[in-house]
Structures are given as C-alpha cells and as structure tokens.
PDB file of N, CA and C in Angstrom:
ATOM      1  N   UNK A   1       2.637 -18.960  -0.768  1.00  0.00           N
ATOM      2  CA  UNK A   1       1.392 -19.655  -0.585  1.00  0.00           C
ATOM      3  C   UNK A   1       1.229 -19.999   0.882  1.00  0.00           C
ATOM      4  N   UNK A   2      -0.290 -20.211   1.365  1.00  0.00           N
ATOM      5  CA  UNK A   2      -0.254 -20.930   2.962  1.00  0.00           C
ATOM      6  C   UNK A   2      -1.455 -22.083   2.688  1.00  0.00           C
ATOM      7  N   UNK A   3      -1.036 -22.713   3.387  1.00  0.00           N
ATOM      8  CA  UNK A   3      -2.036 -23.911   3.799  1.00  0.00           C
ATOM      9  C   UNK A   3      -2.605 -24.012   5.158  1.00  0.00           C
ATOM     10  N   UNK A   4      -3.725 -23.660   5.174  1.00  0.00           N
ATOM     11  CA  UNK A   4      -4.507 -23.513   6.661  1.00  0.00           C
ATOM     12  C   UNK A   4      -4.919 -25.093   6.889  1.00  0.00           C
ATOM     13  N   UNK A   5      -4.847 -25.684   8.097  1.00  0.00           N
ATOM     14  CA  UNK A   5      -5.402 -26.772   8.145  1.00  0.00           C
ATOM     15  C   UNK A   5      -6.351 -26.379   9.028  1.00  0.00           C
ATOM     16  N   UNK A   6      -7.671 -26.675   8.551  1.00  0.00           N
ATOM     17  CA  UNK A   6      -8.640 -26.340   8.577  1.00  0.00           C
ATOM     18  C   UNK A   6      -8.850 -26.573  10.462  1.00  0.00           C
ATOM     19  N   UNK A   7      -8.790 -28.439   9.944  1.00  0.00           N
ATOM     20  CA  UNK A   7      -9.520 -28.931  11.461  1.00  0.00           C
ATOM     21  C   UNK A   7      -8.351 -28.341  12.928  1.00  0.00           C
ATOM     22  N   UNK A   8      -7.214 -28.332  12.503  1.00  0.00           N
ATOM     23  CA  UNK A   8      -6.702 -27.876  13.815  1.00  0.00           C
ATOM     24  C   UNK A   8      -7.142 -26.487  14.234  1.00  0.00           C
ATOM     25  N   UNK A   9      -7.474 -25.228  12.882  1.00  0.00           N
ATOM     26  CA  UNK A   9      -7.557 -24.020  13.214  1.00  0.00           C
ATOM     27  C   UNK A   9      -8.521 -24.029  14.358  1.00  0.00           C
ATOM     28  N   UNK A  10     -10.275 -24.768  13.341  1.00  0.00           N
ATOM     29  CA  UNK A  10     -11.189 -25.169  14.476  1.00  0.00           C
ATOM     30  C   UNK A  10     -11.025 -25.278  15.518  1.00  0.00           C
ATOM     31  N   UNK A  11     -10.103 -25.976  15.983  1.00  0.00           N
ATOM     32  CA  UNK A  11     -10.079 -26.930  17.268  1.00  0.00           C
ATOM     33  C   UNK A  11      -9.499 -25.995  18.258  1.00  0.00           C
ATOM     34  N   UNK A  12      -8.041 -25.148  17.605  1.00  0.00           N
ATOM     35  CA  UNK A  12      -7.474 -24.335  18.719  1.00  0.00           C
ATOM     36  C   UNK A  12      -7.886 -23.043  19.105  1.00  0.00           C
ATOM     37  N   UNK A  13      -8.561 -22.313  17.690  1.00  0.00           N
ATOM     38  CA  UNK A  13      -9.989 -21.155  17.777  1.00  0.00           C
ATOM     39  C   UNK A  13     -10.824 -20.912  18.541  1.00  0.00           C
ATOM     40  N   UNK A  14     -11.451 -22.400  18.775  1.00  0.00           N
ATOM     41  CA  UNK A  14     -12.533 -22.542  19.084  1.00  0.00           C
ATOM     42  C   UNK A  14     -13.953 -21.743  18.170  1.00  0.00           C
ATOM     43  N   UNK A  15     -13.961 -21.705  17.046  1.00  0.00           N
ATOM     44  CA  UNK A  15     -14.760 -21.021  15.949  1.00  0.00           C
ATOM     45  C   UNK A  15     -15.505 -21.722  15.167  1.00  0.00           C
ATOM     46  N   UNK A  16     -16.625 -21.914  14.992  1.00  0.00           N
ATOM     47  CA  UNK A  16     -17.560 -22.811  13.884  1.00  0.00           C
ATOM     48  C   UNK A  16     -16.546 -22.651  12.618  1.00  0.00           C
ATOM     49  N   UNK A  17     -17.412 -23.811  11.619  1.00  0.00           N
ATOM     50  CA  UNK A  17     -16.982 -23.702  10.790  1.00  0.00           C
ATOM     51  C   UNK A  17     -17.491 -22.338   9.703  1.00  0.00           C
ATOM     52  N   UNK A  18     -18.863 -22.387  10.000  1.00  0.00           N
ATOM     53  CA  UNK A  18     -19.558 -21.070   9.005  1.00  0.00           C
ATOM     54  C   UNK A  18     -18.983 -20.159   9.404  1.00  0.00           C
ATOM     55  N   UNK A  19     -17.612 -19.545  10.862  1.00  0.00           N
ATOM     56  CA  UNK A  19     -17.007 -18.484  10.711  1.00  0.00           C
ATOM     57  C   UNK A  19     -15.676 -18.527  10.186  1.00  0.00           C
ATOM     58  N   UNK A  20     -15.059 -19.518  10.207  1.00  0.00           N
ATOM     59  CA  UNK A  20     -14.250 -20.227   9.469  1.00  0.00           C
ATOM     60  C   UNK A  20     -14.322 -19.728   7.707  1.00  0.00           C
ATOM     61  N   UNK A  21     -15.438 -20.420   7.049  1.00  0.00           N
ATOM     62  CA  UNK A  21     -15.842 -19.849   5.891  1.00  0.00           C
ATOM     63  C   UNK A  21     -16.068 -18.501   5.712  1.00  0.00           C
ATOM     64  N   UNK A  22     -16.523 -17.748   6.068  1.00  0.00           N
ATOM     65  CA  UNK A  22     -16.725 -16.300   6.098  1.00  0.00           C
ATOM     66  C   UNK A  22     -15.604 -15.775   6.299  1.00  0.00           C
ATOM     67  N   UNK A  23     -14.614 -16.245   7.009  1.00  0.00           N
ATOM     68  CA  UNK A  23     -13.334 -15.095   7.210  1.00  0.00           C
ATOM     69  C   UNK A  23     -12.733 -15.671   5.584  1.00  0.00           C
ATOM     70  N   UNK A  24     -12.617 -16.732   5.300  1.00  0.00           N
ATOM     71  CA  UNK A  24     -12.242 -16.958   4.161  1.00  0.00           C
ATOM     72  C   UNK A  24     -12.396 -16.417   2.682  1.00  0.00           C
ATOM     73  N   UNK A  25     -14.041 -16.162   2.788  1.00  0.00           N
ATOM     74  CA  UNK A  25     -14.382 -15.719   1.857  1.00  0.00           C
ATOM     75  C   UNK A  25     -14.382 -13.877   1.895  1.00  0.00           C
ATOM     76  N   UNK A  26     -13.948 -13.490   3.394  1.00  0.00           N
ATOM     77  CA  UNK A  26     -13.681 -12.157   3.297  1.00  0.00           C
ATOM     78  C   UNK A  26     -11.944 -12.110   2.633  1.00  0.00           C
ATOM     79  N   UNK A  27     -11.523 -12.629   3.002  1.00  0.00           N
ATOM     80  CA  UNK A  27     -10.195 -12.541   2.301  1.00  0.00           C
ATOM     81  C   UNK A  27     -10.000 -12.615   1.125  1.00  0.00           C
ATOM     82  N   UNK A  28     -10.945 -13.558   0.318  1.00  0.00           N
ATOM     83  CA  UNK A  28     -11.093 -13.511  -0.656  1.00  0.00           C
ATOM     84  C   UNK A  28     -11.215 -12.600  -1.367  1.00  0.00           C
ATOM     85  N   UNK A  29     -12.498 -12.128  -0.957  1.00  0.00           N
ATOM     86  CA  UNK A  29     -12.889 -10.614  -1.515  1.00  0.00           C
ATOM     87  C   UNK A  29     -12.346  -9.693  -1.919  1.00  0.00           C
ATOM     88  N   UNK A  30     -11.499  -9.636  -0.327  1.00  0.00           N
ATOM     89  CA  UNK A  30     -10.917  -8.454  -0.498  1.00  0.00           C
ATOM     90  C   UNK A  30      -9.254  -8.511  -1.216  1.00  0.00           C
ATOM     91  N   UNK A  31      -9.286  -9.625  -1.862  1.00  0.00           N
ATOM     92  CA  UNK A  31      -8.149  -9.777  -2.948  1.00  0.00           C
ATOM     93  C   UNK A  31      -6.721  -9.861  -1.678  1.00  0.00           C
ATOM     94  N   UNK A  32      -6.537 -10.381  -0.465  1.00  0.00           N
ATOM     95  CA  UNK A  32      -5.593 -11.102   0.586  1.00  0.00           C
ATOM     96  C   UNK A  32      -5.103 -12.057  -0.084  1.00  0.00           C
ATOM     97  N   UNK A  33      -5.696 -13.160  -0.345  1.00  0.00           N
ATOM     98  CA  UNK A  33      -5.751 -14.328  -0.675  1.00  0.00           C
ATOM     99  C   UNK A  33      -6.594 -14.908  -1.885  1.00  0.00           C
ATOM    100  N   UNK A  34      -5.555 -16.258  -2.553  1.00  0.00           N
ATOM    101  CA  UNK A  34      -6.907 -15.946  -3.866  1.00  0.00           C
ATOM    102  C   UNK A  34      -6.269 -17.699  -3.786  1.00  0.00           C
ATOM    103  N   UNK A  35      -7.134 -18.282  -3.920  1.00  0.00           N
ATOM    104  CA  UNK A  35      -7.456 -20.017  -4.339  1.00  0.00           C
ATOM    105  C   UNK A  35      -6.579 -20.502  -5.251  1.00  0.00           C
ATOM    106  N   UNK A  36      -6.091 -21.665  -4.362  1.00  0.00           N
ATOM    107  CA  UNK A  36      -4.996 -22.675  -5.904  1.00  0.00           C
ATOM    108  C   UNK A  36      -5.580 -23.872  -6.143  1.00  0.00           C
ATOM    109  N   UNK A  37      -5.744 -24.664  -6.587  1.00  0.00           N
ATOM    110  CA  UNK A  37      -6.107 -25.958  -7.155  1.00  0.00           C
ATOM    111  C   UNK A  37      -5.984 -27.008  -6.332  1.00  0.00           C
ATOM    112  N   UNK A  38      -5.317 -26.772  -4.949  1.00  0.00           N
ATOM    113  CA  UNK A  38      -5.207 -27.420  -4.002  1.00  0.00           C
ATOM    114  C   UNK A  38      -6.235 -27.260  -2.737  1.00  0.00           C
ATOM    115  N   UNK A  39      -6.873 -28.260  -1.750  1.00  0.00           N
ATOM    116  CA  UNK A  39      -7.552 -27.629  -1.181  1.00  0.00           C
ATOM    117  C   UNK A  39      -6.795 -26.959   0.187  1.00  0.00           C
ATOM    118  N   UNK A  40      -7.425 -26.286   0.811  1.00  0.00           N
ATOM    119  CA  UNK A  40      -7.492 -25.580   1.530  1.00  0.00           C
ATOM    120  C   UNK A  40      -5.778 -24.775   1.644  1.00  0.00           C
ATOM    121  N   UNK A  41      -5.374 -24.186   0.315  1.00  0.00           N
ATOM    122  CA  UNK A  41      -4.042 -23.630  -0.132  1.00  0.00           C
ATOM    123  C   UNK A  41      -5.005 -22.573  -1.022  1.00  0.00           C
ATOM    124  N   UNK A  42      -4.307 -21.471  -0.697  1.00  0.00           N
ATOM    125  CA  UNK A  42      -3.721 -20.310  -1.432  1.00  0.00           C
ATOM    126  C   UNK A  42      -2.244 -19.052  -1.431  1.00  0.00           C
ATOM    127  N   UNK A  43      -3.091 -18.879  -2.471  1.00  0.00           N
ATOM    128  CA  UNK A  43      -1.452 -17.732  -2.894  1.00  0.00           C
ATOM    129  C   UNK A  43      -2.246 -16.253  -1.991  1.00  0.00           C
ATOM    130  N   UNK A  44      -0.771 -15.745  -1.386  1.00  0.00           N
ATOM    131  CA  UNK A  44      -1.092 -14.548  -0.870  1.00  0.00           C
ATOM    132  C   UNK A  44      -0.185 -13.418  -2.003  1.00  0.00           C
ATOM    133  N   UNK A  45      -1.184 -12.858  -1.681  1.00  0.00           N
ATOM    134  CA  UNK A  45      -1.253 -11.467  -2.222  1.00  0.00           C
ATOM    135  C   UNK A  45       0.087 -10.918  -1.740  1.00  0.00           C
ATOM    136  N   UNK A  46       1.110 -10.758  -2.837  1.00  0.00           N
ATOM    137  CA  UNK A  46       2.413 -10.276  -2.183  1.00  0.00           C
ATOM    138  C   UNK A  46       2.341  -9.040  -2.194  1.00  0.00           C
ATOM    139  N   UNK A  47       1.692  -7.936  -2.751  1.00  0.00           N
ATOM    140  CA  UNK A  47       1.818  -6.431  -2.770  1.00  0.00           C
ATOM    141  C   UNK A  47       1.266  -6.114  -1.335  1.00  0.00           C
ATOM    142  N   UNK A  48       0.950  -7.129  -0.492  1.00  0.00           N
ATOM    143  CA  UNK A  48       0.463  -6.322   0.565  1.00  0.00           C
ATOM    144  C   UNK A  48       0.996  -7.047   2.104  1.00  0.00           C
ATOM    145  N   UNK A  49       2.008  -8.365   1.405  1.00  0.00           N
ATOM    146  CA  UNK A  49       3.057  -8.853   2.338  1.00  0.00           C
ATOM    147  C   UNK A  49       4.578  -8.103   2.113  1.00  0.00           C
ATOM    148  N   UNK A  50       5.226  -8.142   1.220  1.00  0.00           N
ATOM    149  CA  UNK A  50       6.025  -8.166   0.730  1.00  0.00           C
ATOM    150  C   UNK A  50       6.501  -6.301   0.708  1.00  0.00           C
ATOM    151  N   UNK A  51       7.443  -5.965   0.935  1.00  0.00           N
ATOM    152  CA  UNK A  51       7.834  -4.081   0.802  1.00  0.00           C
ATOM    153  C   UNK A  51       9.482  -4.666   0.290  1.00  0.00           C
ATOM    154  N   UNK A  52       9.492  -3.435  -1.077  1.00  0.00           N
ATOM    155  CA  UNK A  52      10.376  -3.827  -1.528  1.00  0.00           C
ATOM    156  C   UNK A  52      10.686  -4.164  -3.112  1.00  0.00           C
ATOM    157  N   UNK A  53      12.081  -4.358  -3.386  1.00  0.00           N
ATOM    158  CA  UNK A  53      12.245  -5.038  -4.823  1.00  0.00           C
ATOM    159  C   UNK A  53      12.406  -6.574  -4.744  1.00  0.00           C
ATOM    160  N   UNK A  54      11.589  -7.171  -5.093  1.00  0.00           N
ATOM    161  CA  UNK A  54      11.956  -8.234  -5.284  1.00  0.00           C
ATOM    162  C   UNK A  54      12.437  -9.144  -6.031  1.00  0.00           C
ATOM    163  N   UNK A  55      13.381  -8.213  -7.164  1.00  0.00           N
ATOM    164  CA  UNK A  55      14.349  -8.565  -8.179  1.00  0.00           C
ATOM    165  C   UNK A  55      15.878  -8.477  -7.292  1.00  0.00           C
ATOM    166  N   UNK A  56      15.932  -7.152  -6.260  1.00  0.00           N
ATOM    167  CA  UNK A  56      17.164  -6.709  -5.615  1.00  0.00           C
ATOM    168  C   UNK A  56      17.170  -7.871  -4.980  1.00  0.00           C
ATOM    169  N   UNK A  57      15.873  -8.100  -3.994  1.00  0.00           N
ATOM    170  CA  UNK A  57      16.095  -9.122  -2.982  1.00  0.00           C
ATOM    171  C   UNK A  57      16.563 -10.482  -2.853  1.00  0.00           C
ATOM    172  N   UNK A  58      15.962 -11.048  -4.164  1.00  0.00           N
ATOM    173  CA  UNK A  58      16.273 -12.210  -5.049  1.00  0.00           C
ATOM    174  C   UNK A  58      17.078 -12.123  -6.009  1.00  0.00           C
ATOM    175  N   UNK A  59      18.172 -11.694  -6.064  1.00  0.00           N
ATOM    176  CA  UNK A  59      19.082 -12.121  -7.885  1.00  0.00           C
ATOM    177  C   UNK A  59      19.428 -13.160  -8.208  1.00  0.00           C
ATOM    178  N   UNK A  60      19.972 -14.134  -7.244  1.00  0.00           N
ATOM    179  CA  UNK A  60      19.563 -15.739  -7.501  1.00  0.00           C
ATOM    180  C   UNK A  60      19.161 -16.265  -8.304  1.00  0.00           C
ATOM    181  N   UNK A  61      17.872 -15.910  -8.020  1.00  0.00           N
ATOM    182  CA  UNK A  61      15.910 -16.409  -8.643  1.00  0.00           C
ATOM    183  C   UNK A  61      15.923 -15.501 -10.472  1.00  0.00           C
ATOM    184  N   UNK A  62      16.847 -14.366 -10.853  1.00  0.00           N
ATOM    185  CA  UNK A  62      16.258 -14.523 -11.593  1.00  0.00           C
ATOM    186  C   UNK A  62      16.965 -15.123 -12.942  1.00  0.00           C
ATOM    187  N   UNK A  63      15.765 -14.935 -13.712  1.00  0.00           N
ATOM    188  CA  UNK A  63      16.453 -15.944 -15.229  1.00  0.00           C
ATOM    189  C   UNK A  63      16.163 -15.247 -16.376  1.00  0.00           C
ATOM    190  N   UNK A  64      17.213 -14.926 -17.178  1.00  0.00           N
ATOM    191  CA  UNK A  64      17.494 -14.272 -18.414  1.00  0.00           C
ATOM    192  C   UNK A  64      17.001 -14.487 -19.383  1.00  0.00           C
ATOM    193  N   UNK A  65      16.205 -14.865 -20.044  1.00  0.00           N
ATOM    194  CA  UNK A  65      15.688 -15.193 -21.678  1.00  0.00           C
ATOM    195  C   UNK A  65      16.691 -15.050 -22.732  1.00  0.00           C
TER     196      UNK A  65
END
C-alpha cells in the first residue's frame, strides 16, 4: 500500500490540486492503484511492481490450511 500526503506533495511539486486529482484518477483507471477505506491510501497493483514468485520470496508468510 502507499499513502501520499497530499499537502506536502502540493507544496514540494509545486502542482494544483485539480492536477493532483487527475494524475490520481489516471492511475486509477489505468488499474496502478486502486482505493482503500482510508483516505488518501491505496493498494498498488503488485503485477506491475513486483517480478517474481512471491510464495519463493516469502515462505515465512505462508500459512497452511
């Protein structure tokens, strides 16, 4: 997941907010990033971070039924 904080992005950007929103909602779109219940948090799209098994990478993490 990432959490953008909004007002610093603004501030160090230097970018309105309506471009702010628009890059957001392009990410959206294009299935990058998709909205959690939290604000300004989402889950990224791991098939297009992530290369790899991520059962090999993690055996730790997983859990048996």
């Amino acid at each position: 997941w990432i959490w953008i904080n909004k007002e610093r992005y603004l501030k160090e950007s230097n970018t309105s907010l309506n471009t702010y929103k628009a890059a957001v909602e392009d990410l959206l779109r294009c299935g990058i990033i998709t909205p959690t219940m939290y604000v300004d948090t989402y889950w990224i799209n791991p098939m297009l971070i992530f290369a790899g098994n991520r059962l090999k990478k993690y055996p730790d993490s997983i859990v048996e039924e």
